[in-house]
Protein backbone atom coordinates (compact mmCIF):
# COMPACT_ATOMS: atom_id res chain seq x y z
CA UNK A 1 0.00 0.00 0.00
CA UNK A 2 2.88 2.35 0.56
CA UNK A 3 4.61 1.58 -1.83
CA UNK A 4 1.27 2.27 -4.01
CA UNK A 5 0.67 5.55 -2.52
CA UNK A 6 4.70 6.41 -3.00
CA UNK A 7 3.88 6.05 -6.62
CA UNK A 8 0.93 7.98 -6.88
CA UNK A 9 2.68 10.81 -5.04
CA UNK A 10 5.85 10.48 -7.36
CA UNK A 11 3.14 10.59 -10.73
CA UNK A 12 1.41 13.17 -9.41
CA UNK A 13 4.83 15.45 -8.78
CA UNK A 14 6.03 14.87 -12.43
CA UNK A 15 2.29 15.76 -13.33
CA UNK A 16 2.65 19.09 -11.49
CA UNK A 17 6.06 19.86 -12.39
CA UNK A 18 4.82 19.02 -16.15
CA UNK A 19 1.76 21.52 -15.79
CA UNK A 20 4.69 24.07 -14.16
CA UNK A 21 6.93 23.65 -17.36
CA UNK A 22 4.26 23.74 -20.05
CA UNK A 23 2.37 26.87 -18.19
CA UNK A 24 5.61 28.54 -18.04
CA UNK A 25 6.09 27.97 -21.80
CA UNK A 26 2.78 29.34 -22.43
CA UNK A 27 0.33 26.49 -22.83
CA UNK A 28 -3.14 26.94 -21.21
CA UNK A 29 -6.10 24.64 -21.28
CA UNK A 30 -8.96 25.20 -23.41
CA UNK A 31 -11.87 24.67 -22.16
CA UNK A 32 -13.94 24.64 -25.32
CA UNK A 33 -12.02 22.48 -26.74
CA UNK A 34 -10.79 20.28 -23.79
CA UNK A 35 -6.85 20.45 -25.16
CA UNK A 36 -3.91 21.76 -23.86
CA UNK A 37 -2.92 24.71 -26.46
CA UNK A 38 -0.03 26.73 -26.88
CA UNK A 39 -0.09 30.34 -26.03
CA UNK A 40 2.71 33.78 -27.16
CA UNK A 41 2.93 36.90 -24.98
CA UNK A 42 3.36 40.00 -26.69
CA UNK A 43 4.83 42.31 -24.41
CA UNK A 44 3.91 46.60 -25.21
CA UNK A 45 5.56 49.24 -24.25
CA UNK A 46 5.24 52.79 -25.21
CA UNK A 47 6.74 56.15 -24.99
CA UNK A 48 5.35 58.49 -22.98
CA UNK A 49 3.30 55.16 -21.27
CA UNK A 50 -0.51 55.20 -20.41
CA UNK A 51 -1.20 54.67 -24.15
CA UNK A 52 -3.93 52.63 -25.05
CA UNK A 53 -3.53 48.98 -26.68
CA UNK A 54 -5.84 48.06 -29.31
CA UNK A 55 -6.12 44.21 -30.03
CA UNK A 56 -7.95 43.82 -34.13
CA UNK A 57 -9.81 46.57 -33.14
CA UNK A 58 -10.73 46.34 -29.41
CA UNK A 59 -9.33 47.53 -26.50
CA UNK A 60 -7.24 45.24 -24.21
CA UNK A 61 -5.61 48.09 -21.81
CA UNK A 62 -2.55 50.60 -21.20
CA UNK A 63 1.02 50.20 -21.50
CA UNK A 64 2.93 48.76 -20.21
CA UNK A 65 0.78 45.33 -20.45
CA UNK A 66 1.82 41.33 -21.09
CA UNK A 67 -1.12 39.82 -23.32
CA UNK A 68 -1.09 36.20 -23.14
CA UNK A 69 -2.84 35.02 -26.64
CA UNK A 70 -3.54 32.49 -28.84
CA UNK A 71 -1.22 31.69 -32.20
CA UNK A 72 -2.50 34.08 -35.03
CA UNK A 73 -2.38 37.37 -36.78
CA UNK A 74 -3.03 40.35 -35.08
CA UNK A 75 -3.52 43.80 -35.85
CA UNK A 76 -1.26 46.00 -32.54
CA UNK A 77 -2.95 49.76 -32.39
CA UNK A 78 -1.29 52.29 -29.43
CA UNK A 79 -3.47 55.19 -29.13
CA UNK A 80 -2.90 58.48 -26.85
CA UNK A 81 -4.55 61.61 -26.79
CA UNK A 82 -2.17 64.72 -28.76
CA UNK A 83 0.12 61.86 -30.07
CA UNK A 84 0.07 60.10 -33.53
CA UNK A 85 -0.73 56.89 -33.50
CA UNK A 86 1.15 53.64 -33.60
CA UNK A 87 0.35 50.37 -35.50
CA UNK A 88 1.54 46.93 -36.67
CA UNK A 89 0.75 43.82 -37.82
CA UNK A 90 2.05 40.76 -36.06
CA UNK A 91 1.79 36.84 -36.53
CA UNK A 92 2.07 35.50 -32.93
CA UNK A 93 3.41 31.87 -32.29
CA UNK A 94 2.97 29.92 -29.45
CA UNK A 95 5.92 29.21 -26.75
CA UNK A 96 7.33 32.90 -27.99
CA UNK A 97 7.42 36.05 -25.71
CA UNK A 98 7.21 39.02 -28.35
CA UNK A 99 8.12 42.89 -27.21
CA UNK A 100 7.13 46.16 -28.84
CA UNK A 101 8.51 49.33 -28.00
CA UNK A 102 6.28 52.10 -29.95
CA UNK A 103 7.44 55.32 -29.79
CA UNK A 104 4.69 58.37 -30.04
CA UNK A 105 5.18 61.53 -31.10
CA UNK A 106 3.23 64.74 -29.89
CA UNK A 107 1.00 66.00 -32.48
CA UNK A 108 1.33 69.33 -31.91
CA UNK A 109 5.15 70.17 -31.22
CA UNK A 110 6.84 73.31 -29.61
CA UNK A 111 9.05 75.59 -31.61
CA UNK A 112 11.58 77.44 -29.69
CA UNK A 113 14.17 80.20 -31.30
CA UNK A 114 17.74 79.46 -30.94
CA UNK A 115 19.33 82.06 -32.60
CA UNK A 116 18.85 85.47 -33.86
CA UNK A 117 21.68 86.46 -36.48
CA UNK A 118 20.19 85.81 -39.59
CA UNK A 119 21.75 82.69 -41.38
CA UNK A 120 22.91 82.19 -44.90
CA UNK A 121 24.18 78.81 -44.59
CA UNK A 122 24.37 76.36 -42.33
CA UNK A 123 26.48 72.80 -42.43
CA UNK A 124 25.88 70.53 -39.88
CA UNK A 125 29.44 68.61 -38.57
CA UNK A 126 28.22 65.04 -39.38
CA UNK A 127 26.83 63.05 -36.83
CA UNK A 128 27.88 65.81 -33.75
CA UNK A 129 25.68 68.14 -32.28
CA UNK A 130 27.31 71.08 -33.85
CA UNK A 131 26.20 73.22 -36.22
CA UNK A 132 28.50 75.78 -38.48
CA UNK A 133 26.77 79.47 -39.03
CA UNK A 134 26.95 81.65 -41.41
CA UNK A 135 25.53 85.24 -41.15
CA UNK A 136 25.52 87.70 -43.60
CA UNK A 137 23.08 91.09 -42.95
CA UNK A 138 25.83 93.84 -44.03
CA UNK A 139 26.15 94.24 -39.91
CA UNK A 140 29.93 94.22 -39.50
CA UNK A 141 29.60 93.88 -35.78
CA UNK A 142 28.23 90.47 -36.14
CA UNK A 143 28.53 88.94 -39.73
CA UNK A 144 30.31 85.97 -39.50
CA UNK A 145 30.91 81.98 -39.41
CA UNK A 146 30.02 80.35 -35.68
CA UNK A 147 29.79 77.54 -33.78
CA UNK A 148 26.86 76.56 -32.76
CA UNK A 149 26.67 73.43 -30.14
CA UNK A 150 23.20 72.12 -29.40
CA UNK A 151 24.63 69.80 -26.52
CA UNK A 152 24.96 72.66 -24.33
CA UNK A 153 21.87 73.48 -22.20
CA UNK A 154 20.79 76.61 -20.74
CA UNK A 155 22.46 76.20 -17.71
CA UNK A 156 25.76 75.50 -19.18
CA UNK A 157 28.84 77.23 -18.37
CA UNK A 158 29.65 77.95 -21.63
CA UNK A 159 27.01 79.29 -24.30
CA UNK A 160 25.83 77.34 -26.94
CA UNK A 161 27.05 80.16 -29.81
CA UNK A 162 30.64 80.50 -30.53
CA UNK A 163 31.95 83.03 -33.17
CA UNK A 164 34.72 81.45 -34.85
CA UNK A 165 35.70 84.64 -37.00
CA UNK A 166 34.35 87.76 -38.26
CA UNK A 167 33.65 88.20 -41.70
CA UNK A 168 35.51 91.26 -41.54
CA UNK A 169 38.39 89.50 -40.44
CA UNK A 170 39.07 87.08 -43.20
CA UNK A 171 41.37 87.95 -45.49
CA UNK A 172 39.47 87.96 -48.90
CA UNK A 173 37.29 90.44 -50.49
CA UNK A 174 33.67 89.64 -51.40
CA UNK A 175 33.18 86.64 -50.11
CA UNK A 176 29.97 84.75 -51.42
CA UNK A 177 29.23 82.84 -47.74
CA UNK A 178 26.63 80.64 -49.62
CA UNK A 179 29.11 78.87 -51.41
CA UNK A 180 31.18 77.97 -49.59
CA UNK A 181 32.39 74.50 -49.03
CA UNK A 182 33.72 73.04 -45.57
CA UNK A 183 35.65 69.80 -44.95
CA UNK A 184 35.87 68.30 -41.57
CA UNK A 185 38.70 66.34 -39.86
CA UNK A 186 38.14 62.89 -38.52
CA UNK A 187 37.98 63.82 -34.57
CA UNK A 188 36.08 67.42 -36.21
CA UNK A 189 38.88 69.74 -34.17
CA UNK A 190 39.18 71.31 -37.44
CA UNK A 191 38.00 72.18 -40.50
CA UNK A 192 38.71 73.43 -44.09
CA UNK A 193 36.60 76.26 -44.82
CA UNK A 194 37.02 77.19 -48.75
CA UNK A 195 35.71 79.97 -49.36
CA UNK A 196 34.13 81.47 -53.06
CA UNK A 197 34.84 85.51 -53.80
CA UNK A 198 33.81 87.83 -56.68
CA UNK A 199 36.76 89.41 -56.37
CA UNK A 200 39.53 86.72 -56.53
CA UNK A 201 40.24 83.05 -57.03
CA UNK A 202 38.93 80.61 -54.20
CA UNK A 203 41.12 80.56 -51.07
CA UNK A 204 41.01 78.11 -48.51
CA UNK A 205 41.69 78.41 -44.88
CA UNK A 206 42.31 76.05 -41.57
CA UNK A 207 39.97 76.58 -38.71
CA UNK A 208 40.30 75.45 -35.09
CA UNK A 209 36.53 74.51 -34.43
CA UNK A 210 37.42 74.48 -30.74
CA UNK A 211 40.07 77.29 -30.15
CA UNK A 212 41.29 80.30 -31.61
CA UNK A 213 41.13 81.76 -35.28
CA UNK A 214 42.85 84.96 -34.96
CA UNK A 215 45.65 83.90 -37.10
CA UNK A 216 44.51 81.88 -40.15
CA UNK A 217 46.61 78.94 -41.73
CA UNK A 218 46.16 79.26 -45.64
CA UNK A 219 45.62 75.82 -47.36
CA UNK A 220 44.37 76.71 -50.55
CA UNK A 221 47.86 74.62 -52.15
CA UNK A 222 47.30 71.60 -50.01
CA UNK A 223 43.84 71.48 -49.38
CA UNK A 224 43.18 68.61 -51.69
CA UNK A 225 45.39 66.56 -49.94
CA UNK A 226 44.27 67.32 -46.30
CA UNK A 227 40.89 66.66 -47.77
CA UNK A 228 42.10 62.99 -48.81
CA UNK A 229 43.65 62.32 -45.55
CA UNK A 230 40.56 63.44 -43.75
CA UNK A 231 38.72 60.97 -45.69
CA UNK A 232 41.23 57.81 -44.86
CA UNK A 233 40.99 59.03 -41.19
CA UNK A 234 37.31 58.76 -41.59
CA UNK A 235 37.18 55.25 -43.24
CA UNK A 236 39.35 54.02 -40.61
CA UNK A 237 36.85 54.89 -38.26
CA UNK A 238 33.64 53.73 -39.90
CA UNK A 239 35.78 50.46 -40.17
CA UNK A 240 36.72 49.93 -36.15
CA UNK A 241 32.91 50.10 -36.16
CA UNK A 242 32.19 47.59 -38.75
CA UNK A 243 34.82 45.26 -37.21
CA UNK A 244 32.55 44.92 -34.32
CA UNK A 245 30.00 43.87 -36.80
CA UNK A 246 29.70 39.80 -38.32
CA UNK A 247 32.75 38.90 -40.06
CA UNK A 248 30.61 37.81 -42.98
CA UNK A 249 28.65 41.74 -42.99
CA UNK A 250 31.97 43.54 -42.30
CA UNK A 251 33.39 41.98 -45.10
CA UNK A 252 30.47 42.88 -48.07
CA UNK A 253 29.70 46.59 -45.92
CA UNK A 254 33.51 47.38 -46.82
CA UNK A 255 33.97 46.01 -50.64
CA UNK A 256 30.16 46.56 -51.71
CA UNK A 257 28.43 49.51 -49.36
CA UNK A 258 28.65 52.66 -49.05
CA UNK A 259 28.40 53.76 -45.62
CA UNK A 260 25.90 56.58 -44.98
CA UNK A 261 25.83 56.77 -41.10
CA UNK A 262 25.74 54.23 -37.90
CA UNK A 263 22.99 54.21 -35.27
CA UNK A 264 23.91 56.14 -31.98
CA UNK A 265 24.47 52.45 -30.21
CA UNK A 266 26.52 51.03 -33.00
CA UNK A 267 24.21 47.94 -33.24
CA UNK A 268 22.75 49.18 -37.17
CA UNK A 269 23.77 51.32 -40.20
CA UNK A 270 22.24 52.50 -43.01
CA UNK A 271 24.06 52.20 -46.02
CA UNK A 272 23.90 52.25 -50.01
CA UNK A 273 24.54 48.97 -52.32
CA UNK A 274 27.22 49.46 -54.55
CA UNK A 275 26.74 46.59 -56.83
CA UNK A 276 23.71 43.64 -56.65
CA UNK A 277 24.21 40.81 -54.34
CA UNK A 278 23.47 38.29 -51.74
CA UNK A 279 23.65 39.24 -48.21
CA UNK A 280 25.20 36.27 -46.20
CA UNK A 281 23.44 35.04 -43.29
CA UNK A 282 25.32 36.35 -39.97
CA UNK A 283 23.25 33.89 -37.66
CA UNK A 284 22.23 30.48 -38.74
CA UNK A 285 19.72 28.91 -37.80
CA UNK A 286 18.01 32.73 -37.54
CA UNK A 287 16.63 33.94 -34.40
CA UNK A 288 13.05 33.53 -33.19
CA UNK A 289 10.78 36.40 -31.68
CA UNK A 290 12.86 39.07 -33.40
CA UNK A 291 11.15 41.63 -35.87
CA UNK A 292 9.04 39.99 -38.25
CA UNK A 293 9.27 42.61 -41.17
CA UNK A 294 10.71 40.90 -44.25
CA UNK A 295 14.38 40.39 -44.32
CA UNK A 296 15.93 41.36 -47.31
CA UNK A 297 19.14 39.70 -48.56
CA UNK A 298 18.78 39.73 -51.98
CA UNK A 299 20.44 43.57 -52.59
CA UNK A 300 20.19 46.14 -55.42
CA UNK A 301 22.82 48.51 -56.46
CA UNK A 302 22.19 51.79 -55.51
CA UNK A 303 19.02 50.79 -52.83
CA UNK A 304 19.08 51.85 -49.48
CA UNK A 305 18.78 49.74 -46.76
CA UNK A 306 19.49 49.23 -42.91
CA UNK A 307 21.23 46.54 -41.17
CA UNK A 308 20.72 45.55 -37.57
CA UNK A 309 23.65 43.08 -36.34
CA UNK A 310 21.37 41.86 -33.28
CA UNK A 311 19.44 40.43 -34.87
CA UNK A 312 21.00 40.03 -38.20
CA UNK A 313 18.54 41.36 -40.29
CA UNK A 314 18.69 43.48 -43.19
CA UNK A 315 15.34 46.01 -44.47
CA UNK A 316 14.18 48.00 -47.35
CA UNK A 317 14.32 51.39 -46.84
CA UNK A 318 11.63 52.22 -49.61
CA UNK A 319 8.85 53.91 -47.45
CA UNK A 320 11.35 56.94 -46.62
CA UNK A 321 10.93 59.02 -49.70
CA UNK A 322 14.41 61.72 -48.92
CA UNK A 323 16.28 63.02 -51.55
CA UNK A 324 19.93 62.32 -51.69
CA UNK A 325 22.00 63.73 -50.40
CA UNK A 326 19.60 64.47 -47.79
CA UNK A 327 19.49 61.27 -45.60
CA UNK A 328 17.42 60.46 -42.91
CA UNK A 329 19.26 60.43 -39.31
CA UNK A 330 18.80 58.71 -36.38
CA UNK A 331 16.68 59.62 -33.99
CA UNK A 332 18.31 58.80 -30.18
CA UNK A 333 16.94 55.46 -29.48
CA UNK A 334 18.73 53.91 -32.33
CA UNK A 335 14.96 52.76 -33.24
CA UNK A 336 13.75 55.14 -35.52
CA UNK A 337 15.10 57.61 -38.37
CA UNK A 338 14.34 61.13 -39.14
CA UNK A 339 14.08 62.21 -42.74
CA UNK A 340 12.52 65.58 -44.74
CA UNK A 341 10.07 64.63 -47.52
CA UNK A 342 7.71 66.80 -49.27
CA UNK A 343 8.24 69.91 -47.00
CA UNK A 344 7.52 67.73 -43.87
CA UNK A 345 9.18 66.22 -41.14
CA UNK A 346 8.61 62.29 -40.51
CA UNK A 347 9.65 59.63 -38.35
CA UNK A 348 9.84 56.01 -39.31
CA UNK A 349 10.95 52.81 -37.87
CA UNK A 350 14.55 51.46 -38.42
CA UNK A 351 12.38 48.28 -40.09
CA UNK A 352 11.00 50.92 -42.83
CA UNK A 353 7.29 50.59 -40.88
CA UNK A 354 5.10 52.93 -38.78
CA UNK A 355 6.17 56.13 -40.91
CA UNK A 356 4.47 59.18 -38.79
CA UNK A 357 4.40 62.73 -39.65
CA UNK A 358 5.82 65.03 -36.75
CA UNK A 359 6.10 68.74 -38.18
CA UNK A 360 4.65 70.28 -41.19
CA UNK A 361 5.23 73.56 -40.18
CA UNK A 362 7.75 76.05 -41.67
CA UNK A 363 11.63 75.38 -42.00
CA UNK A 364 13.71 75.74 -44.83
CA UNK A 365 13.94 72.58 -46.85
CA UNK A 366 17.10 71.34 -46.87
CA UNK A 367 18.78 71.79 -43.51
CA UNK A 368 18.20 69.75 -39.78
CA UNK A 369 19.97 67.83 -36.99
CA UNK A 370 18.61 65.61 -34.36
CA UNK A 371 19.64 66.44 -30.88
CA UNK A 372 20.52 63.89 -28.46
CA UNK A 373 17.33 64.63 -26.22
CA UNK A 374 15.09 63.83 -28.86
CA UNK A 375 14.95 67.22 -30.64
CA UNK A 376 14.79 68.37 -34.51
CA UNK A 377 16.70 72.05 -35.23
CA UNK A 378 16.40 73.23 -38.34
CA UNK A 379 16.14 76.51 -40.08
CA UNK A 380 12.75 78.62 -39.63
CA UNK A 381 11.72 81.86 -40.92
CA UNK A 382 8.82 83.26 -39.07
CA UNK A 383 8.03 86.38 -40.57
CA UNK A 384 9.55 87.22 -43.76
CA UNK A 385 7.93 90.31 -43.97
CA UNK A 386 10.46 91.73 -41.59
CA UNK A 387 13.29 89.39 -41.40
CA UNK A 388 14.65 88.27 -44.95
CA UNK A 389 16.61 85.20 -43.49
CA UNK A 390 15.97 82.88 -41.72
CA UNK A 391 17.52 81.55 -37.63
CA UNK A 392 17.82 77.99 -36.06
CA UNK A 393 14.43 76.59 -34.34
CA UNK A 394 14.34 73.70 -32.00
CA UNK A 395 11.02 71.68 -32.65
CA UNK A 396 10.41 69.76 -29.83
CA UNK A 397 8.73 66.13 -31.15
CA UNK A 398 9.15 64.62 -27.50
């Protein structure tokens, strides 16, 4: 008899610790059916949180919220008052724990002046916060190229604006600020500013982006080779990031890509095809519960696409209409990119999904930066009637 109830007890702990095991890998009984079946959790999150989660039309709650479901397809809606809306479609398997992270953006976002010089040109020094300025309103007091640093708050020591020189103070007549051309060093402690003049042939000049320019270094003979060795400097860098990368995407991104720029974690890049090919699978088998938008191997010369080494998949970048030259940038999370189409201002998903409109206001068409809390500056005019250029707005999408 003991040795009977011994038994039962031992069955009945391998039936429990079964039921423990299968519930924790998501399978629930159906009562309907009278079957165990599996189950997937899709986990949402949002930013700012205390959205609201729509399920194929129907509301299941708020982020953040775990919904334990059945295998299928279903249509993911985040909704929050005075933010755009969020939505995907996504095929849910059983025994999988699926996360989404939508980010919303406010539908109505501030605009705050940053400047007030009047700007001719700007040129943005790659993937920095820093902005070059250059004002030009026959005011000899304060025509001139600066610094501007968007890093630096308000209560910073040191002031966002720096004048680098006075246009009085360079040593050419008639300069023509609009074209001129600037080349940046690798570590961007310097730059080549070559400058354009009605009265004389183009000089170019060294500038010290983070001391003094009182005394200018004239480079106009050997700028074309400090441009070059900028350059190498700068593919040496983009390829001590790429060697963190797969040895299999390294490879192809440095024979067949052209490198546009890297996400702010380093984890993805957005590059151009130089040639058609096959991209190489970094991870084999593939992962399960990643992002379920279509991977695309099979490349195109001269498509655009973006590459995410976690969880080595590749996307189309065909929903983010930019012109060249012009390329989207990444917004702070490394999750989304920022791009000008149309005379608006839109955000998409790093999986080319979700594209949502977040200014349509008025900037000048061919000039912003992202900031690293979330930001967009660009160029604004206001009121044209009074002020014939325009000065650098911060649009605050966050």
């Amino acid at each position: 008899m003991k040795l009977i109830l011994r038994l039962l007890a031992f069955i009945g702990f391998i039936a429990l610790l079964v039921s423990i095991i299968a519930y924790g890998r998501g399978y629930r009984w159906n009562f309907k059916n009278k079957s165990l079946n599996p189950t997937g959790i899709i986990s949402i999150n949002s930013s700012p949180n205390a959205a609201k989660v729509y399920l194929n039309g129907q509301l299941k709650g708020i982020t953040d919220i775990n919904l334990t479901l059945s295998p299928g397809d279903y249509k993911i809606e985040i909704k929050k008052d005075g933010y755009t809306n969020w939505n995907k479609t996504l095929k849910l398997k059983g025994e999988l724990v699926y996360t989404i992270d939508a980010q919303l953006f406010p539908q109505n976002p501030s605009l705050t002046p940053l400047t007030n010089l009047g700007i001719v040109k700007t040129v943005s020094v790659d993937q920095t916060e820093k902005i070059i300025i250059f004002s030009d309103n026959n005011d000899p007091i304060k025509d001139g190229i600066y610094l501007f640093e968007a890093n630096k708050r308000t209560l910073s020591l040191f002031p966002p604006l720096k004048l680098l020189i006075l246009k009085k103070n360079i040593p050419l007549a008639n300069i023509n600020f609009k074209n001129t051309q600037v080349y940046f060093s690798a570590d961007y402690k310097e730059a080549i500013f070559d400058f354009n003049s009605d009265a004389q042939e183009n000089k170019a000049f060294l500038f010290a982006l983070e001391g003094d320019n009182t005394n200018l270094f004239d480079v106009t003979n050997s700028k074309d080779t400090l441009i070059v060795a900028y350059e190498e400097e700068k593919t040496k860098e983009i390829n001590k990031v790429l060697e963190t990368f797969p040895d299999e995407i390294s490879k192809i991104a440095t024979s067949s890509f052209k490198m546009i720029n890297f996400s702010p974690d380093k984890t993805k890049f957005f590059y151009q095809t130089t040639e058609n090919l096959k991209l190489p699978l970094a991870i084999d088998p593939p992962l399960v519960a990643v992002n379920q938008t279509e991977d695309q191997r099979n490349l195109t010369k001269d498509s655009f696409y973006i590459y995410d080494k976690k969880e080595d998949k590749n996307y189309s970048l065909r929903n983010a209409q930019f012109a060249i030259g012009n390329f989207p940038q990444w917004y702070p999370d490394s999750k989304h990119l920022v791009f000008i189409e149309s005379k608006k201002i839109s955000v998409i998903d790093y999986d080319d999904s979700n594209k949502q409109i977040v200014y349509s206001g008025p900037f000048e068409n061919s000039f912003f930066i992202i900031t690293s809390d979330g930001k967009i500056i660009t160029l604004t005019n206001l009121n044209p009637e009074n002020n014939p250029l325009p000065d650098l707005y911060s649009i605050g999408i966050k």
